[in-house]
C-alpha atoms as a PDB file:
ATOM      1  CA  UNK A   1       0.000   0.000   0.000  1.00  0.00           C
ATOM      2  CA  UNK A   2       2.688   2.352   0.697  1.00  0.00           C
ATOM      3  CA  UNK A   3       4.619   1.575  -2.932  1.00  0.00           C
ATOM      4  CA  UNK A   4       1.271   2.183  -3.921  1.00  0.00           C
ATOM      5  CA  UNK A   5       0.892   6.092  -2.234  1.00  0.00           C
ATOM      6  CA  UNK A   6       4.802   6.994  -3.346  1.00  0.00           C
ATOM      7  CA  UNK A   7       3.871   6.149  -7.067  1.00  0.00           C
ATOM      8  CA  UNK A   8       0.527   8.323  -7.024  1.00  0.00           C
ATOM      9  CA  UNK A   9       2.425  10.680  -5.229  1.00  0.00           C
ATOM     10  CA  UNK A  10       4.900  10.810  -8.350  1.00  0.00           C
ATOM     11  CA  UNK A  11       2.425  11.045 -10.898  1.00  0.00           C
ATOM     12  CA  UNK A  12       0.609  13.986  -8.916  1.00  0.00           C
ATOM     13  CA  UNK A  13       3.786  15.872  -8.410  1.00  0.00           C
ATOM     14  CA  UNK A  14       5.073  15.259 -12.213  1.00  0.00           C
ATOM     15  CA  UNK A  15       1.707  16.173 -13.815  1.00  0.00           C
ATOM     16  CA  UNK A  16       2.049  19.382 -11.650  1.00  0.00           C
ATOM     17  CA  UNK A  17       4.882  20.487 -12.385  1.00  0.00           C
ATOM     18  CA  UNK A  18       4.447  19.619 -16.290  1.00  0.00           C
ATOM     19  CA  UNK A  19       0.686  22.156 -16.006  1.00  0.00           C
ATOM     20  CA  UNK A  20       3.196  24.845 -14.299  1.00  0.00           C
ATOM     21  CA  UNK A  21       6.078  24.531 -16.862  1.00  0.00           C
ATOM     22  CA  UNK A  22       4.031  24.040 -20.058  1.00  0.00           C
ATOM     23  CA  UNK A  23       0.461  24.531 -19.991  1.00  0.00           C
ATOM     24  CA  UNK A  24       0.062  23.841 -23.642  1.00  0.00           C
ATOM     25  CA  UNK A  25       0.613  19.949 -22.758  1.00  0.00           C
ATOM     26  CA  UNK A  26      -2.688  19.303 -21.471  1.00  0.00           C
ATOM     27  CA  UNK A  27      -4.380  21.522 -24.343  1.00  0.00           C
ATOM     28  CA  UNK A  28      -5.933  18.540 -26.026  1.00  0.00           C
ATOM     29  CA  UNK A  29      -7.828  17.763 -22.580  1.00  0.00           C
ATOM     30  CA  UNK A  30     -11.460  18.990 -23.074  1.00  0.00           C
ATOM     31  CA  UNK A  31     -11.447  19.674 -26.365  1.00  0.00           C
ATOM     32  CA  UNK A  32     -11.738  16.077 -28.436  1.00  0.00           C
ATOM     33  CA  UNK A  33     -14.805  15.048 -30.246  1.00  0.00           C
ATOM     34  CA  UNK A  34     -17.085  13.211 -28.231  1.00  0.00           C
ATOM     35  CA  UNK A  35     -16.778  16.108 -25.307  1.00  0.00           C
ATOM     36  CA  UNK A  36     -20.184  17.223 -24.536  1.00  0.00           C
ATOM     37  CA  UNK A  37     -20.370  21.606 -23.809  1.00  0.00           C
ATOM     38  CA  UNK A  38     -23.258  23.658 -23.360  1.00  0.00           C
ATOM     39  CA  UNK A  39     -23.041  27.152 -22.638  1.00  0.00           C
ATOM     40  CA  UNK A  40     -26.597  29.167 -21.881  1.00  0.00           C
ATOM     41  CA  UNK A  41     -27.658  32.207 -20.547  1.00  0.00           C
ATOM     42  CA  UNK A  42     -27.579  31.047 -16.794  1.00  0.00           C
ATOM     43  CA  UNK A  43     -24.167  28.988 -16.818  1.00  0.00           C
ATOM     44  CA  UNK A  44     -21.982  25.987 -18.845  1.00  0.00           C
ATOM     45  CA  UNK A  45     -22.344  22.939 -18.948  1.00  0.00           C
ATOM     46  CA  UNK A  46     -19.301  20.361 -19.594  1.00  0.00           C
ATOM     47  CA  UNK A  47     -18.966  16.489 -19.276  1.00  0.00           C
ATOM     48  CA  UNK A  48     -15.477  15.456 -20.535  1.00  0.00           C
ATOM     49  CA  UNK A  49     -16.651  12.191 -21.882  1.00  0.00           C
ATOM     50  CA  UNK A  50     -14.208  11.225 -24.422  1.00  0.00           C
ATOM     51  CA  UNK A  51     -11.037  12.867 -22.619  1.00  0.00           C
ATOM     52  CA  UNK A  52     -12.149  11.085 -19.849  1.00  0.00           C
ATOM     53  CA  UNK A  53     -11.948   7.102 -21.678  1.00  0.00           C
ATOM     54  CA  UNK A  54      -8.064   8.546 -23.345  1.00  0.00           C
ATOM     55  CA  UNK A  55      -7.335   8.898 -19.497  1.00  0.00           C
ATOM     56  CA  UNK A  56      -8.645   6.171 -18.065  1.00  0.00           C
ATOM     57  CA  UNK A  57      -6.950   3.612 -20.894  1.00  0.00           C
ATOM     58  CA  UNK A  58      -3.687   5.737 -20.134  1.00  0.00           C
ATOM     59  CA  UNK A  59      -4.071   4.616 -16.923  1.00  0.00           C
ATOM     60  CA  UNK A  60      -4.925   1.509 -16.963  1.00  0.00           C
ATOM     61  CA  UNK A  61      -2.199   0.729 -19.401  1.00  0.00           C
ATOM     62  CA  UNK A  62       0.213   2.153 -16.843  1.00  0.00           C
ATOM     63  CA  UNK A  63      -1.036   0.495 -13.872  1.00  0.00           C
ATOM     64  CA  UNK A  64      -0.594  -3.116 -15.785  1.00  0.00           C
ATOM     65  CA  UNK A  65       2.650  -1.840 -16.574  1.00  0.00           C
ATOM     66  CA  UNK A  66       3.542  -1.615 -12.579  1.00  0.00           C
ATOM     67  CA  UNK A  67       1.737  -4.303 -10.924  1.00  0.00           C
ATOM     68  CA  UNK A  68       2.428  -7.426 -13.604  1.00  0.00           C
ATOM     69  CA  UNK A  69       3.077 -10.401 -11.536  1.00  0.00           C
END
């Protein structure tokens, strides 16, 4: 469990610093087809959908990676 909090740890710190030292990294997050935005008069409404499956099969990929027995 505690391998487990170090590497999260990592991957928090690393995606931070990679938003602070070059914000145009993440530009593609929010913006791929599939992405659901609606903007009225009273507010916006946005539901990631499709950058939301990239990430999750990033991740899933990379956990596999780590934890292969």
């Amino acid at each position: 469990m505690g391998k487990l909090l170090i590497i999260i740890g990592l991957v928090i710190v690393v995606a931070g610093l990679a938003l602070q030292f070059a914000p145009g990294l993440f530009g593609w997050f929010g913006h791929l087809p599939g992405d659901i935005r609606r903007e009225g008069e009273h507010g916006t409404l946005f539901i990631p959908v499709t950058s939301m499956i990239v990430v999750s099969i990033i991740a899933s990929i990379v956990i596999s990676l780590f934890f292969r027995r």
